[in-house]
C-alpha atoms as a PDB file:
ATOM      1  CA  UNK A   1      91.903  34.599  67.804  1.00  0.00           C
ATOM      2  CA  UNK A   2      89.112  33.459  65.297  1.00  0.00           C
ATOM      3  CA  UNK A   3      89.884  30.086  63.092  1.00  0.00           C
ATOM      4  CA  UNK A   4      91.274  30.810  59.555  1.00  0.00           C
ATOM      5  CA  UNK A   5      87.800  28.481  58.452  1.00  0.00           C
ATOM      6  CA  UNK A   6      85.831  30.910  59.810  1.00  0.00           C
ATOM      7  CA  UNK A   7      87.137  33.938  58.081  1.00  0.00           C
ATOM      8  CA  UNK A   8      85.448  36.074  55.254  1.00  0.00           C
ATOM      9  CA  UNK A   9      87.846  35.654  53.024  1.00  0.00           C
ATOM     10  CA  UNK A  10      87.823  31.839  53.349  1.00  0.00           C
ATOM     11  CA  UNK A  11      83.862  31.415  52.959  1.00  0.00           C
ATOM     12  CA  UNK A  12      84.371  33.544  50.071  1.00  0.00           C
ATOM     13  CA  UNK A  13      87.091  31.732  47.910  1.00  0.00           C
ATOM     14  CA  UNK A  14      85.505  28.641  48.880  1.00  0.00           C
ATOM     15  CA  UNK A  15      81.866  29.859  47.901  1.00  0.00           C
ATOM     16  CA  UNK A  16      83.226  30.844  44.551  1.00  0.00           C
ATOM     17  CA  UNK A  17      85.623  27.610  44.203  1.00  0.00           C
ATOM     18  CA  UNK A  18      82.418  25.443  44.710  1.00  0.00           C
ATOM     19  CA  UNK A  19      80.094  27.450  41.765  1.00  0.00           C
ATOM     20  CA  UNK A  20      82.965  27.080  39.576  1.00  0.00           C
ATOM     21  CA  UNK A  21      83.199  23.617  39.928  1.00  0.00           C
ATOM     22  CA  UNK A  22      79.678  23.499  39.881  1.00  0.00           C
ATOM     23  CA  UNK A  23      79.828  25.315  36.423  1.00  0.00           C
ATOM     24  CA  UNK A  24      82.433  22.809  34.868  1.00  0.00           C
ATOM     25  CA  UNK A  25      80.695  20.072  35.700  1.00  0.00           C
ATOM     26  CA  UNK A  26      77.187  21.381  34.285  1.00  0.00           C
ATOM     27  CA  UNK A  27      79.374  22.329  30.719  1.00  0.00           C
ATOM     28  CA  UNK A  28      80.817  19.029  30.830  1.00  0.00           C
ATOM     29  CA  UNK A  29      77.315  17.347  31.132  1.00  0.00           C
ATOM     30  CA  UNK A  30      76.119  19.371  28.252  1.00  0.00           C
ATOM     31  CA  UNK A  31      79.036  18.729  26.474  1.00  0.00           C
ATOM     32  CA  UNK A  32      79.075  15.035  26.608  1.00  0.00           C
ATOM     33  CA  UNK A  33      75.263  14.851  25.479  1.00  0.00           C
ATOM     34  CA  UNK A  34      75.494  17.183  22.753  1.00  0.00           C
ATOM     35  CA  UNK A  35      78.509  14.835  21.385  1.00  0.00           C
ATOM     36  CA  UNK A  36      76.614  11.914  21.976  1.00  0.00           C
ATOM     37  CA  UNK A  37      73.626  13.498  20.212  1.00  0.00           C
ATOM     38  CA  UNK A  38      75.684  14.437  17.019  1.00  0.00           C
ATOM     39  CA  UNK A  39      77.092  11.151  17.028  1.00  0.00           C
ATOM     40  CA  UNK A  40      73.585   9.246  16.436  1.00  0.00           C
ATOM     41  CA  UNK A  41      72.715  11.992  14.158  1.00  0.00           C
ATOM     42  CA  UNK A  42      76.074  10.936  12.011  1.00  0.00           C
ATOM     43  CA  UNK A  43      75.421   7.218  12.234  1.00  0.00           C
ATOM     44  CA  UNK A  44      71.623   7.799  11.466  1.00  0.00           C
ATOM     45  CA  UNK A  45      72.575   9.591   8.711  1.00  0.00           C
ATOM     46  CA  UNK A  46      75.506   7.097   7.647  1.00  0.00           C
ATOM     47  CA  UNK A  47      73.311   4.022   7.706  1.00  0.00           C
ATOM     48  CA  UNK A  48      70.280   5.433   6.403  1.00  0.00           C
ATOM     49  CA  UNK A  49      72.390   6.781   2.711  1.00  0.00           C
ATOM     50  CA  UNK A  50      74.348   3.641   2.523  1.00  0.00           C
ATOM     51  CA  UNK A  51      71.463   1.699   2.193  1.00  0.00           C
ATOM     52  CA  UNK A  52      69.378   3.716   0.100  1.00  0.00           C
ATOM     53  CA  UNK A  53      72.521   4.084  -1.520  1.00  0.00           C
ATOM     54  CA  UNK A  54      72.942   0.226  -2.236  1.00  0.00           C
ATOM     55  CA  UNK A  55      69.320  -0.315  -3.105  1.00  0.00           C
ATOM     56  CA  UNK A  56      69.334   2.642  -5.826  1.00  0.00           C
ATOM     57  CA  UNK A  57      72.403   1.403  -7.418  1.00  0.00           C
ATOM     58  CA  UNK A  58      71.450  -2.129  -7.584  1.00  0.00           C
ATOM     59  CA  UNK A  59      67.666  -2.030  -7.950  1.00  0.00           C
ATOM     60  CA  UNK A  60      67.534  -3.127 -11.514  1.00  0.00           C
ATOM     61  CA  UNK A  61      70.705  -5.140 -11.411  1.00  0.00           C
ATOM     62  CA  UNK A  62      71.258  -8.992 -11.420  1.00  0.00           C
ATOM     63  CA  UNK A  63      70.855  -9.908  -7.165  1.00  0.00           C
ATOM     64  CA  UNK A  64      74.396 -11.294  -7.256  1.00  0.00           C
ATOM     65  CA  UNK A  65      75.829  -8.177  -8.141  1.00  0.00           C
ATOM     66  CA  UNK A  66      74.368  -6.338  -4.752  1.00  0.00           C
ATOM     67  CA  UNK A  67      75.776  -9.440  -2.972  1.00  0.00           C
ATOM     68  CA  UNK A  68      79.080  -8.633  -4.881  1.00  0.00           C
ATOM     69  CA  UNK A  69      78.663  -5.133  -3.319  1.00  0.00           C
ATOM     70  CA  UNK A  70      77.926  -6.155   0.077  1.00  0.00           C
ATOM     71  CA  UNK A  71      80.662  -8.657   0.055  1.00  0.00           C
ATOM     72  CA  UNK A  72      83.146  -6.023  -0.974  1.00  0.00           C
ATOM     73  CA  UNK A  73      82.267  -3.317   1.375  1.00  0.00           C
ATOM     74  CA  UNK A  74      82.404  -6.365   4.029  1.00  0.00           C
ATOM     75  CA  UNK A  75      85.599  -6.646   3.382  1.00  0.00           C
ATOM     76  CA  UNK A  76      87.118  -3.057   3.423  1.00  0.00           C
ATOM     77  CA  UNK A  77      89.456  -2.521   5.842  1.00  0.00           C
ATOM     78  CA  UNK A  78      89.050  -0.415   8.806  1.00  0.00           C
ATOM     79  CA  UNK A  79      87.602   1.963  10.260  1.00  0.00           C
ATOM     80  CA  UNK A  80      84.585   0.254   8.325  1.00  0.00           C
ATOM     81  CA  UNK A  81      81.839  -0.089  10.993  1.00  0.00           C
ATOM     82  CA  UNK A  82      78.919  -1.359   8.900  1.00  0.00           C
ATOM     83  CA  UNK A  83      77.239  -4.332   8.715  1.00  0.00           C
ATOM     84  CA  UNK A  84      74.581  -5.164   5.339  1.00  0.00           C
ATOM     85  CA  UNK A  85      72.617  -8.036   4.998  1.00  0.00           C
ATOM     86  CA  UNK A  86      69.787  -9.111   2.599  1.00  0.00           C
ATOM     87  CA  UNK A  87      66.794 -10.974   4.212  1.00  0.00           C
ATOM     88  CA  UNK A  88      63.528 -12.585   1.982  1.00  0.00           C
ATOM     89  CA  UNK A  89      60.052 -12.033   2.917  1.00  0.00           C
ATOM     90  CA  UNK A  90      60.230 -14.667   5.052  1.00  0.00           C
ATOM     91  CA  UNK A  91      63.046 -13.174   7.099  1.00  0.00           C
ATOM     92  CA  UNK A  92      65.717 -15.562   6.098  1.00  0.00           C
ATOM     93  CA  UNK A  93      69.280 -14.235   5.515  1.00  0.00           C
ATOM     94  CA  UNK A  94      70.195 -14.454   2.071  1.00  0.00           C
ATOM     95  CA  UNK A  95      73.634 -12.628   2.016  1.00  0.00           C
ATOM     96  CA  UNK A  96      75.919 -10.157   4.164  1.00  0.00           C
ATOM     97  CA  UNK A  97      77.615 -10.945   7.303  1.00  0.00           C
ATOM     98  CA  UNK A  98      74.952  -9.440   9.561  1.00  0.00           C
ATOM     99  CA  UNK A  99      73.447 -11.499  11.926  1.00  0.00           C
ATOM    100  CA  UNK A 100      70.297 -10.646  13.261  1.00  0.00           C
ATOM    101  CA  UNK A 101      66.645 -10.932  12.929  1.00  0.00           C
ATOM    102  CA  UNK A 102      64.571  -9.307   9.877  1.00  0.00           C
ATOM    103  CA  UNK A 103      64.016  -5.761  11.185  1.00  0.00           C
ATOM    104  CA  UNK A 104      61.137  -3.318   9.881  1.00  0.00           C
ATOM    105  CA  UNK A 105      61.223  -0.969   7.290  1.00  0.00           C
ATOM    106  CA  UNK A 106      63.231   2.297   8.044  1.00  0.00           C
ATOM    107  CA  UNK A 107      65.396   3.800  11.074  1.00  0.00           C
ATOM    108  CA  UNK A 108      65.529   1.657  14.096  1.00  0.00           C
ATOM    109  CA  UNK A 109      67.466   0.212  16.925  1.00  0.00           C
ATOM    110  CA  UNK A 110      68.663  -3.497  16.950  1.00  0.00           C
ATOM    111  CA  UNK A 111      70.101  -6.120  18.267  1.00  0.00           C
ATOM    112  CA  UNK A 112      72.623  -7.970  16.687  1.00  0.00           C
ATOM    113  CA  UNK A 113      75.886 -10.462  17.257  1.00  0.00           C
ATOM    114  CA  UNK A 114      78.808  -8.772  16.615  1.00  0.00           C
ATOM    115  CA  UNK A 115      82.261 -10.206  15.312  1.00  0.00           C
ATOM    116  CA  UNK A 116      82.595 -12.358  18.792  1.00  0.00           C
ATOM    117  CA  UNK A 117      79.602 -13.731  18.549  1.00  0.00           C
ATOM    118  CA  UNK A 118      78.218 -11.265  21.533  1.00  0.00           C
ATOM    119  CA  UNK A 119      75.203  -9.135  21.373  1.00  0.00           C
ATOM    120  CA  UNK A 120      75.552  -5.850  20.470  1.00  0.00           C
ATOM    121  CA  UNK A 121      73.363  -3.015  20.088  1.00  0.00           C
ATOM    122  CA  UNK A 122      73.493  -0.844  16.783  1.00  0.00           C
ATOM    123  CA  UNK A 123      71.395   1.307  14.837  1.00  0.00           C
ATOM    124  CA  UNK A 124      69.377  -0.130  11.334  1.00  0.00           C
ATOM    125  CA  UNK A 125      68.304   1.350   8.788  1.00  0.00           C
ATOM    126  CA  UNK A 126      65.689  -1.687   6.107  1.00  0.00           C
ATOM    127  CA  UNK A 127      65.042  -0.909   2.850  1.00  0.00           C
ATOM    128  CA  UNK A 128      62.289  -3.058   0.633  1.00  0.00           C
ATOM    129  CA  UNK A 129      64.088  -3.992  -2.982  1.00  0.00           C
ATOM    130  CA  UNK A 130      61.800  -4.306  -5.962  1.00  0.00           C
ATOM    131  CA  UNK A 131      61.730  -8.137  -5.818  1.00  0.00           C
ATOM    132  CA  UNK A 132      60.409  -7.931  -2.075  1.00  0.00           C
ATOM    133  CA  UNK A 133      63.649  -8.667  -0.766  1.00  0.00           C
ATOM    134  CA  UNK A 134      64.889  -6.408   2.799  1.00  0.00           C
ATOM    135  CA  UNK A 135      68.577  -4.619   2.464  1.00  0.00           C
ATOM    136  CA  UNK A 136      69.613  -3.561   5.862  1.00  0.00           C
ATOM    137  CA  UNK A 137      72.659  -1.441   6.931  1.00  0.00           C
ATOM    138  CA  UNK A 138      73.860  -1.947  10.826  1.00  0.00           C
ATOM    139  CA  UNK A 139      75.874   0.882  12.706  1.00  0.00           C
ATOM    140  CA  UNK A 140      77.587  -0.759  15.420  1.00  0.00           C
ATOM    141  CA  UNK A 141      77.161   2.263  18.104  1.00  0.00           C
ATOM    142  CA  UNK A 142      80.200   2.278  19.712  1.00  0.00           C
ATOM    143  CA  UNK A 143      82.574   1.396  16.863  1.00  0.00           C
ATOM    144  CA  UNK A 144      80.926   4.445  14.507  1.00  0.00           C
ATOM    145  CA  UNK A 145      82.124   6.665  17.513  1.00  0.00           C
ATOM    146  CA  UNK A 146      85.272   5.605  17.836  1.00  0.00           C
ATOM    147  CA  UNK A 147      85.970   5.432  13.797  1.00  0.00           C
ATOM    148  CA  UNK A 148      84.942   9.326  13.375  1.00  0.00           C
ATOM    149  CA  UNK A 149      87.189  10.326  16.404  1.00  0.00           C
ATOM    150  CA  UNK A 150      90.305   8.643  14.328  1.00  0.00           C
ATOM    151  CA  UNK A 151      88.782  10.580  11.338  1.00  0.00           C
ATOM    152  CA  UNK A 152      89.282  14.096  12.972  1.00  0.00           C
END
C-alpha cells in the first residue's frame, strides 16, 4: 500500500499550496515597499511646502511674526508631526522647538532629539530667508506615518 505522502495528488496540492504562499508573500513585499515609498513621497512633499510655505508668507515680515507662526503651529494639537526651527548663519537656534544641528539647504535626512529627549531620525527640508537666516521643517518619520493612517 503506497504512503498517502507519496501520492500524486498530495505532491500536487502541496506543490500548488507552496507557489501560492510563495505568491502572497512576494505581493506583500511589494506591497509594504510601495507604502513605504508613498509615505516619504507624502512627508517629502509635506515638509518641503510648509517651509517654503512659511518663508513666502513671512519673507518681508517683522522676524517675530514667523516666530509667532512657528510658535503657533508648535502648538497645534495632534496629529501635528512637524518640527520648525530658525537657525543664523552661524548655526545657532534662534526660535522653534527643533533641536538639532544647522542642516543644508534643501531635502535631506536628519538627526534630531525628539520630545524625550532621544534621537530620532526625520526628514528636513532648509530654506535661506532674505536676512540670511535658515527656516527648517522636520518630519518625524514614523509619526507622519502613523498621523496619515488616522487621516484615512
Amino acid at each position: 500500500m503506497p504512503k498517502w505522502y507519496r501520492s500524486a495528488a498530495y505532491r500536487i496540492a502541496f506543490g500548488y499550496s507552496a507557489a501560492f504562499a510563495t505568491g502572497v508573500l512576494l505581493l506583500g513585499i511589494a506591497v509594504f515597499f510601495a507604502m513605504h515609498a508613498a509615505f516619504a513621497r507624502q512627508l517629502d512633499r509635506t515638509v518641503a511646502d510648509e517651509a517654503r510655505l512659511l518663508a513666502g508668507e513671512f519673507a518681508s515680515d517683522e522676524p517675530g511674526e514667523l516666530a509667532d507662526a512657528i510658535a503657533l503651529r508648535e502648538k497645534a494639537p495632534p496629529p501635528h508631526v512637524l518640527l520648525y526651527a530658525v537657525y543664523s548663519p552661524t548655526g545657532k537656534r534662534l526660535y522653534g522647538m527643533l533641536e538639532a544641528r544647522r542642516p543644508p539647504l534643501g531635502l535631506h535626512q536628519i538627526t534630531f532629539r525628539d520630545e524625550t529627549g532621544q534621537p530620532d531620525l526625520g526628514r528636513s527640508y532648509a530654506v535661506a530667508l532674505p536676512d540670511g537666516d535658515r527656516l527648517v521643517v522636520v518630519g518625524d518619520s514614523d509619526d507622519e506615518a502613523l498621523a496619515i493612517a488616522r487621516r484615512a
